[in-house]
Each structure stands twice: as C-alpha cells, then as structure tokens.
Protein backbone atom coordinates (compact mmCIF):
# COMPACT_ATOMS: atom_id res chain seq x y z
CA UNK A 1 107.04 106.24 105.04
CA UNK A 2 108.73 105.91 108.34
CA UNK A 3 107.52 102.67 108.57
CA UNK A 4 107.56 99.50 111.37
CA UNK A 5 109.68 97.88 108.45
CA UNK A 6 112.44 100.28 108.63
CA UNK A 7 114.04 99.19 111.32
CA UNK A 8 117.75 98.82 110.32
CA UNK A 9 119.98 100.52 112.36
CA UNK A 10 117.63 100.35 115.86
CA UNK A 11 118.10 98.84 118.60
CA UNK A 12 116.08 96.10 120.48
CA UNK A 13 115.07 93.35 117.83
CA UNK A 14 118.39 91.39 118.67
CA UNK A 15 121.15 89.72 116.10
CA UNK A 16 119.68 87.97 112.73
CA UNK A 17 119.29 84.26 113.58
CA UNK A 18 121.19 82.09 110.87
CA UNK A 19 119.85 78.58 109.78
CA UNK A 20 122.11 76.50 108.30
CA UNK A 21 121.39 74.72 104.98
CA UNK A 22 117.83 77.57 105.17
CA UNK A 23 115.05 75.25 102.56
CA UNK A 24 113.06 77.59 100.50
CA UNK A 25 109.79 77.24 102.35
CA UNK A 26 109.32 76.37 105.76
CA UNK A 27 105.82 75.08 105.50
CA UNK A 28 103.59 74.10 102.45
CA UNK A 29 100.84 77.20 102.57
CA UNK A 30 104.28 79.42 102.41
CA UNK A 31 104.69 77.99 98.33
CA UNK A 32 101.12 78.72 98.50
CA UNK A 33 101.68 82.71 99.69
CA UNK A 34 104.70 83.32 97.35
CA UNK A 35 102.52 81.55 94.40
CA UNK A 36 99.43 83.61 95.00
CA UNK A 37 101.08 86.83 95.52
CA UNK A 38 103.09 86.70 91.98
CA UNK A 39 99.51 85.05 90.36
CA UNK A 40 98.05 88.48 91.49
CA UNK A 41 100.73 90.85 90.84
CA UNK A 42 101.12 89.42 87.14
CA UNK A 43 97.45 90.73 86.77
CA UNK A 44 98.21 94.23 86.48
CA UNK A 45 96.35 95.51 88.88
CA UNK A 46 99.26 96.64 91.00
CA UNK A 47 103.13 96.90 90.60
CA UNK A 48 105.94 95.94 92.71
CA UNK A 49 105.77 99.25 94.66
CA UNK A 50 102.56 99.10 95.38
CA UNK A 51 102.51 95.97 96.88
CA UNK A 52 105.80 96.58 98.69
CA UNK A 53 103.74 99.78 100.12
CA UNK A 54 100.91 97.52 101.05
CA UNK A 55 102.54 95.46 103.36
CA UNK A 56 105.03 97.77 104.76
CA UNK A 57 101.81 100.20 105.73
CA UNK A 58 100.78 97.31 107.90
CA UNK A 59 99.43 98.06 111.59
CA UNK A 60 102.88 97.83 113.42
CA UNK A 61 101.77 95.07 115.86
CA UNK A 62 100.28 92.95 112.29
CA UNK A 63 103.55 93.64 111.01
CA UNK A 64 105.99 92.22 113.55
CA UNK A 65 103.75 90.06 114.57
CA UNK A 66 103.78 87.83 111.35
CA UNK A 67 106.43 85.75 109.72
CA UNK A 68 107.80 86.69 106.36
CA UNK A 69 105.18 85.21 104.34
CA UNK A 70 102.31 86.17 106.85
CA UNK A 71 103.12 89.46 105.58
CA UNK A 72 102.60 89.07 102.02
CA UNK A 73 99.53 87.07 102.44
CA UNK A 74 98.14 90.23 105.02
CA UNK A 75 99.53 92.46 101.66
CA UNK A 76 97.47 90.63 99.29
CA UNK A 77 94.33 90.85 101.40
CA UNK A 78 94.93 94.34 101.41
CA UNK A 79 95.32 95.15 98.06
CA UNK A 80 92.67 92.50 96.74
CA UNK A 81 89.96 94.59 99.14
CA UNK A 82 91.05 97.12 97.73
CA UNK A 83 90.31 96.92 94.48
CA UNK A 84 87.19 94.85 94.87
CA UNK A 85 88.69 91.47 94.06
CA UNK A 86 87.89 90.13 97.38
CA UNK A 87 85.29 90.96 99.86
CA UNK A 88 85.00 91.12 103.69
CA UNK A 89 82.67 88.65 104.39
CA UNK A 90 84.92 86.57 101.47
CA UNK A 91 88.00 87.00 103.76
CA UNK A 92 86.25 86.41 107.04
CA UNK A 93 84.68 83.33 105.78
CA UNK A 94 87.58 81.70 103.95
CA UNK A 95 86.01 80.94 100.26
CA UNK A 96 84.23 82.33 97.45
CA UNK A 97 80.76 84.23 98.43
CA UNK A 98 80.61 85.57 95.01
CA UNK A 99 81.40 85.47 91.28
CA UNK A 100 85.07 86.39 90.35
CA UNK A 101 85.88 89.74 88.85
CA UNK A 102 87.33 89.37 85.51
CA UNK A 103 90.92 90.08 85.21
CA UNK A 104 93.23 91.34 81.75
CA UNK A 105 95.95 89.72 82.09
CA UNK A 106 96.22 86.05 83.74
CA UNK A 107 99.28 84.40 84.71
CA UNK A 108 98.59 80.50 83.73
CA UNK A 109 100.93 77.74 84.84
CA UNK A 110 102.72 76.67 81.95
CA UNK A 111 103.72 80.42 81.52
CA UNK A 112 104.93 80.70 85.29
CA UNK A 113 108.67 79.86 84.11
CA UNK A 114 109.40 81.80 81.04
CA UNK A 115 107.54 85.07 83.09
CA UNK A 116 109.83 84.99 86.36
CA UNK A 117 112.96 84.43 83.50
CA UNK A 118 111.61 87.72 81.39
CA UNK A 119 111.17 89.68 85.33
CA UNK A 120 109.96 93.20 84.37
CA UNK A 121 113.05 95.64 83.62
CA UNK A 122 112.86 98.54 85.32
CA UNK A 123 116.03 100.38 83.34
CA UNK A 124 114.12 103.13 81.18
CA UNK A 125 116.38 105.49 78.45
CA UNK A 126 117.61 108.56 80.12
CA UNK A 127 116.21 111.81 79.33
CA UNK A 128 118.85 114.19 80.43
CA UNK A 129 122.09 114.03 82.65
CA UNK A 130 122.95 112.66 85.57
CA UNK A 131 123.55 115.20 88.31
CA UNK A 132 126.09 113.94 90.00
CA UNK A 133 129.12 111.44 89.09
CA UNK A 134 131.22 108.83 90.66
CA UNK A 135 133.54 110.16 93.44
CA UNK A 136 130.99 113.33 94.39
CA UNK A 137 129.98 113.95 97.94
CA UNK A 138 126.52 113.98 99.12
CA UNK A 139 124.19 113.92 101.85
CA UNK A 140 121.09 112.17 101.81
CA UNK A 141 118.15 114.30 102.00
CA UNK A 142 117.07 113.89 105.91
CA UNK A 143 112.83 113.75 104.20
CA UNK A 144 110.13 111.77 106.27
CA UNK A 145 107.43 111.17 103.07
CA UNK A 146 103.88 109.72 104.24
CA UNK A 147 104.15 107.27 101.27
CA UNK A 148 106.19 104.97 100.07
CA UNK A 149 110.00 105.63 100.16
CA UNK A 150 113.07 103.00 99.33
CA UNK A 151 115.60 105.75 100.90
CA UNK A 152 116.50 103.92 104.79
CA UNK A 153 115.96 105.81 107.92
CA UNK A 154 119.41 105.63 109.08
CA UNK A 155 121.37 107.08 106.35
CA UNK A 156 118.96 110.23 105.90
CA UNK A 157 120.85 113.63 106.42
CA UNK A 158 124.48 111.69 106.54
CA UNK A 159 127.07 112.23 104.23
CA UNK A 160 128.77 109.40 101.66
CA UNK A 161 130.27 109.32 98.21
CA UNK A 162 129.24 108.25 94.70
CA UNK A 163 130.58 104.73 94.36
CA UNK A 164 128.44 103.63 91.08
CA UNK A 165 125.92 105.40 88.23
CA UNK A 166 123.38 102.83 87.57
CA UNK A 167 122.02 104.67 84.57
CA UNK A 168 117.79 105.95 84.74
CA UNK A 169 115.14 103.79 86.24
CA UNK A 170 111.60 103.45 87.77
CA UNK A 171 111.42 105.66 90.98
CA UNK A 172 109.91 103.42 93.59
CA UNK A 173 108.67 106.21 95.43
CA UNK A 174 106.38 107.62 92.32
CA UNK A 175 105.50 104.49 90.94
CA UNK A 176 103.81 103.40 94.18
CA UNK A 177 101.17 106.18 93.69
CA UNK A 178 98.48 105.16 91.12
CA UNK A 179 97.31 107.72 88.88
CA UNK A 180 93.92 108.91 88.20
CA UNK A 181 93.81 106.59 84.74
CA UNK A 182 94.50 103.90 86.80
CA UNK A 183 98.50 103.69 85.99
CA UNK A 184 101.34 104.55 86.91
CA UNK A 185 104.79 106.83 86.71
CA UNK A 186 107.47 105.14 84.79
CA UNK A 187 109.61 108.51 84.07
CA UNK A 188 113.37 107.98 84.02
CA UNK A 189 115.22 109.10 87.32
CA UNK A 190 119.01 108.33 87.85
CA UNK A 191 120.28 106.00 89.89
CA UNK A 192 123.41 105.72 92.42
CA UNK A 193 125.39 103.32 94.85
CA UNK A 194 126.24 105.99 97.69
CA UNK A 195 128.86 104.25 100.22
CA UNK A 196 128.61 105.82 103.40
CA UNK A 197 131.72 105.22 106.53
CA UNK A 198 130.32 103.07 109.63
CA UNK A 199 131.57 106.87 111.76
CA UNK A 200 129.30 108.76 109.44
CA UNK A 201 125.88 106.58 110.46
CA UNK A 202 126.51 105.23 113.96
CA UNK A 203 129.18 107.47 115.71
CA UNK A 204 132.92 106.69 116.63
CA UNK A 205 131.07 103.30 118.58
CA UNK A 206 131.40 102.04 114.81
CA UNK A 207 133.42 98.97 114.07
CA UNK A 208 136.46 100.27 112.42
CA UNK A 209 136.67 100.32 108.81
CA UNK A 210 132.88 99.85 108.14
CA UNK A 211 131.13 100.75 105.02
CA UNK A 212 127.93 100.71 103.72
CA UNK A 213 126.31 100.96 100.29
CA UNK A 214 122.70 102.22 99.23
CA UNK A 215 121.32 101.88 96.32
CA UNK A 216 118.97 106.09 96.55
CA UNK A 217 117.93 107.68 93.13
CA UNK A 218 118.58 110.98 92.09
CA UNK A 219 115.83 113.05 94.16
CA UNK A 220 117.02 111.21 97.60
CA UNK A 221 120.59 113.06 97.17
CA UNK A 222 121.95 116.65 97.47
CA UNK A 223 125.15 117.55 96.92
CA UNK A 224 127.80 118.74 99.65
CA UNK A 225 131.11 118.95 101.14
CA UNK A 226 132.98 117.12 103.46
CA UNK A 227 133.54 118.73 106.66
C-alpha cells in the first residue's frame, strides 16, 4: 500500500533527530505497549505482517500524529476489534465490560525469554530456482498494491543489481492476507539484496558515490538492461 508510512525518500518531514546514549523506553506505558503487543501476537491470531499492515493502514493524520509506540498500541486496538477480542464500548471505557475470549496459545511470563530467543524463522526450503543471480540487472516493478507491500516507494521502476541471494522465505506481501481457514500463505519465494546508485533514485542532485540496498523478493523484480 502506498501508505503515510512510506515516506523515505520525500521531502518535508526534516533530518532524523539523534539522541545520544537513546534508553530503550522513554516512558513506563511504552514497556507496557511493546509487552502487550508481543503478548497478543504470540496468540496466533495474527502474524507479523498483519500487524505491520494494521498499523501502517492507519488514518494518515493517526499515523503521524503518534509516537512510535502510539502506533502499535492504535495497531493492537485495531486488530483486537477486529477479531472480537476487544469491544468498542471496552476501548472507549478503558477496562473490561465483558468476559475474555479464550485464546490457543498464551504467552506466560516465565516463557517470555526463551520465545523472543527461538523468534519465528521465516527461511522455508526452496521449491524451484531462483530467477535471477548475483551480479544481474533489474528494475523494480513500478506496482502500487492496495495491501500490504515491503517493496519502498522510491526504488519502484529504478534499476540496481543483484548484490546477495538470501535463499526462499515468507512473502510479506501474501502472508498479510488471511485465508478463508483462518491462516495464512507460507509458500517459499526467493529473496534478494538489490543495491541501487544514489543517480539511479534521486537524480544527478545525489551525493556522489551513494548506494543503497533493499532487501525485495522475487515477484518485486524484473529483469533488464542497463541503458
């Protein structure tokens, strides 16, 4: 989605303010936010694309309008509505109006440490060749999905090499689209660092000698030729 997120590359929202020696949390309900959110993700109710699609399909003036962890909390809400976890008047009110569903899987304390250790691979076997190989020129595909897309605005339809082969993995842009049964897509889909030049992206403006580095899967790239 050409999303209010997606805004490397444009102009207006000023340099990145750096804060020296940066502590984890800034306030005490943030530990709260980041806690809650991976409590409810562990459930399996949701994935990691899901709930990146959540927040990043935030009204635009919610969305730059809240801090970091404003935004997960305003993802949460979202997702928890909608799957009935959480209701309106719940939300509006600020505690529990009725009984809690009942969930499969619960993520307990003493378990926190061993689960963010085992994370949740997203490497899956391959199932046929990779289409393209290190050193190949391609373009990314210049696409403008409604859903939920991990390729950035900026380097769609530009031109940049094959710098790495990652192997197969979860495409974020499937697996953010729950199935009928309730799942979701897993299939294997290659993976690629593509390096594009600074000239390529922003012009002959660029700062000399300037690179950058995606990470797109297989279905983001097409292959071409250099001019």
């Amino acid at each position: 989605m050409n999303g209010v997120h997606d805004m490397g590359g444009m102009h207006g929202f000023g340099p990145l303010p750096l804060e020296a020696d940066e502590p984890l949390f800034h306030a005490a309900w943030e530990r709260r936010a980041l806690g809650l959110t991976l409590a409810m993700g562990a459930s399996g109710q949701w994935n990691i694309d899901i709930s990146r699609a959540a927040r990043e399909s935030l009204p635009p003036a919610t969305y730059l309008g809240s801090s970091y962890y404003e935004i997960w909390i305003r993802g949460l809400e979202k997702l928890m509505l909608s799957r009935g976890l959480l209701g309106a008047a719940e939300l509006a009110a600020g505690q529990v109006l009725q009984p809690a569903q009942p969930l499969a899987r619960v993520l307990h304390a003493d378990a926190v440490d061993a689960a963010l250790l085992r994370g949740t691979p997203t490497e899956r076997d391959a199932t046929g060749a990779a289409r393209f190989a290190v050193g190949d020129t391609v373009r990314a595909a210049n696409r403008h999905p409604a859903g939920h897309t991990r390729l950035p605005r900026y380097v769609r339809g530009h031109i940049g090499t094959i710098t790495l082969v990652h192997g197969c993995h979860v495409f974020a842009d499937r697996h953010a689209v729950p199935r009928p049964d309730g799942g979701w897509d897993e299939s294997p889909t290659w993976l690629y660092t593509v390096e594009f030049d600074g000239a390529e992206l922003w012009g002959q403006d660029a700062e000399p000698g300037l690179r950058v580095s995606v990470d797109a899967w297989e279905p983001y790239l097409e292959a071409a030729a250099r001019a």
